[in-house]
Protein backbone atom coordinates (compact mmCIF):
# COMPACT_ATOMS: atom_id res chain seq x y z
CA UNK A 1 10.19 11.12 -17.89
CA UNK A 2 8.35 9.85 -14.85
CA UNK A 3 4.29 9.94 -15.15
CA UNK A 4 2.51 10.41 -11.71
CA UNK A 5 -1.03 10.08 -11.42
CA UNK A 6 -3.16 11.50 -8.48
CA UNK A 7 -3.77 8.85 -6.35
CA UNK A 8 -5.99 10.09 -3.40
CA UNK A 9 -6.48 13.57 -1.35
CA UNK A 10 -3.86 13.48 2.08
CA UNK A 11 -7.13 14.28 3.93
CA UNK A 12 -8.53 10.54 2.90
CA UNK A 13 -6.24 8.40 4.59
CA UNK A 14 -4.95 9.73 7.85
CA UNK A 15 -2.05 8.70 10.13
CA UNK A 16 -2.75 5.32 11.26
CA UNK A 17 -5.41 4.43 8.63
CA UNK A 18 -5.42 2.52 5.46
CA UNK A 19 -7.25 2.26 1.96
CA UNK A 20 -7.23 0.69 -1.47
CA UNK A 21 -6.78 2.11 -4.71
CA UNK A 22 -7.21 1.16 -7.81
CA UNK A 23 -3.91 2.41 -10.25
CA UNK A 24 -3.77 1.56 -13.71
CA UNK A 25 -6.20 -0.80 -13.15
CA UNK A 26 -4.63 -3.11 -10.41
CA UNK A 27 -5.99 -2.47 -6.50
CA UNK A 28 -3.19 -1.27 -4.31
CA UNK A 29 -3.51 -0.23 0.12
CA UNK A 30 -1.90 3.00 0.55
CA UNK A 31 -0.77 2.80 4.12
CA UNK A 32 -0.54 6.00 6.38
CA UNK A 33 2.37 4.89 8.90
CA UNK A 34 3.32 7.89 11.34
CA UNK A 35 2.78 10.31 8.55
CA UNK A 36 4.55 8.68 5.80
CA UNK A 37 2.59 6.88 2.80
CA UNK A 38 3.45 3.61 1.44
CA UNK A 39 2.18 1.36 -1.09
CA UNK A 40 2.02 -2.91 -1.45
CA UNK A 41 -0.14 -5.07 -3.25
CA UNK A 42 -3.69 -5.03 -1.66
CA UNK A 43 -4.04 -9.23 -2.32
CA UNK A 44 -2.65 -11.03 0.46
CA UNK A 45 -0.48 -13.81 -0.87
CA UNK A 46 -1.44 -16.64 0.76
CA UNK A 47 -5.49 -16.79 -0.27
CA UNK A 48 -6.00 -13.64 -1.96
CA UNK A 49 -7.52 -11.79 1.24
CA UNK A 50 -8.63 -8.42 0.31
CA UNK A 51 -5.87 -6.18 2.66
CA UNK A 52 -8.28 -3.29 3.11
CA UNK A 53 -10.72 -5.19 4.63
CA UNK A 54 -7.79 -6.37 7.44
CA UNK A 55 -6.33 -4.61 10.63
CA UNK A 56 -3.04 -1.85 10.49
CA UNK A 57 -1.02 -2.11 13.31
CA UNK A 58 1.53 0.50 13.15
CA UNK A 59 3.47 -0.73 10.26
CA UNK A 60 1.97 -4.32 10.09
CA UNK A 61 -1.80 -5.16 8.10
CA UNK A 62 -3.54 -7.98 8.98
CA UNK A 63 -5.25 -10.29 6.24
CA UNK A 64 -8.80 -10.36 7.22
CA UNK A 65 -9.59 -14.29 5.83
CA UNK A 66 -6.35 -16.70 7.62
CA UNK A 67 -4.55 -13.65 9.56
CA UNK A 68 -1.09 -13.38 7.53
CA UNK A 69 1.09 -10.07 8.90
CA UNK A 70 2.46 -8.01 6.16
CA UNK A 71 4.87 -4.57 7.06
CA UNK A 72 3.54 -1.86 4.76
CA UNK A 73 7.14 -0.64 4.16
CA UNK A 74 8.34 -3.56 2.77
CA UNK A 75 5.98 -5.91 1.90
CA UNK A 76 7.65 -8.77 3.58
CA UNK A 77 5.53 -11.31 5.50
CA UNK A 78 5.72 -11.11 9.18
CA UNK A 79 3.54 -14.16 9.75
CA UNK A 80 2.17 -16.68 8.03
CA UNK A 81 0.29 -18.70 6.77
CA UNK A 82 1.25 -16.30 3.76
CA UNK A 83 5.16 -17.03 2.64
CA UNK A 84 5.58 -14.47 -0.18
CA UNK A 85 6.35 -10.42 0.12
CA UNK A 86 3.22 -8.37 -0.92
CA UNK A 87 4.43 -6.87 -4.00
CA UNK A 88 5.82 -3.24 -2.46
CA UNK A 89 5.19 -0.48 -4.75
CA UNK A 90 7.96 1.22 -3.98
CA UNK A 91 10.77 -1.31 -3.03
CA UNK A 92 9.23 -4.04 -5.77
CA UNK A 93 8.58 -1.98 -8.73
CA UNK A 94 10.52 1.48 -8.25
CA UNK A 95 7.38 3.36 -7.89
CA UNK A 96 7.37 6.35 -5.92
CA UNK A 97 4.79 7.78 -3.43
CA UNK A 98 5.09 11.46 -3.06
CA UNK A 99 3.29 14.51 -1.66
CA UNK A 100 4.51 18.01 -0.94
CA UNK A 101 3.30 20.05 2.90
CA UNK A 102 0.94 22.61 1.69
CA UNK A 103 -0.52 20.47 -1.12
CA UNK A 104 -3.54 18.26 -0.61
CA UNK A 105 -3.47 15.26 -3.28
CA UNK A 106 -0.84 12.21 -2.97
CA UNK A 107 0.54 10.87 -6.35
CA UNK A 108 2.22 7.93 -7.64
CA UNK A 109 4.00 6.95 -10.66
CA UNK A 110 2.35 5.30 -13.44
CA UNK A 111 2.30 1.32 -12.90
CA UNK A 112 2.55 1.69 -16.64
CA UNK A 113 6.00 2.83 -16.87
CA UNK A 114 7.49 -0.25 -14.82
């Protein structure tokens, strides 16, 4: 049986607008892309750039520190000087990002259960 915890309120990250979120213990960046939420790892691979500190341009985030491009949808790298995928919640791990219209809280399942 999946476990989802409450991650943040849909109000707190709005359509073009990111943020970072600590799960289980490990920092995510729940990215709001055109209305639809995803989740990858919130170090950038290359340094360890803190994501949430970086740029979103539509479906790309920007390190802040050497200026790696990530897509929020899949994790992969875009441009470098970063050469690994941002660990994508949903694509990497099976976790699932869900909300329902009407309700006010996004949720995520449990890094626990990986």
């Amino acid at each position: 049986m999946e476990e989802f915890v409450k991650i943040a309120e849909i109000t707190e990250i709005s359509s073009g607008k990111m943020k970072k979120i600590a799960v289980d213990g490990k920092d995510i960046l729940v990215a709001n892309v055109e209305g639809m939420c995803y989740a990858i790892g919130n170090k950038c691979t290359h340094f360890g750039g803190d994501l949430s500190k970086g740029s979103l341009f539509g479906k790309s985030v920007k390190c802040p520190l050497h200026g790696s491009l990530f897509d929020v949808t899949t994790g992969e790298v875009q441009k470098g000087p970063a050469k690994k995928l941002s660990k994508n919640m949903k694509q990497k791990s099976k976790k699932k990002i869900s909300w329902s219209e009407g309700f006010d809280e996004i949720h995520m399942d449990s890094l626990t259960n990986a």
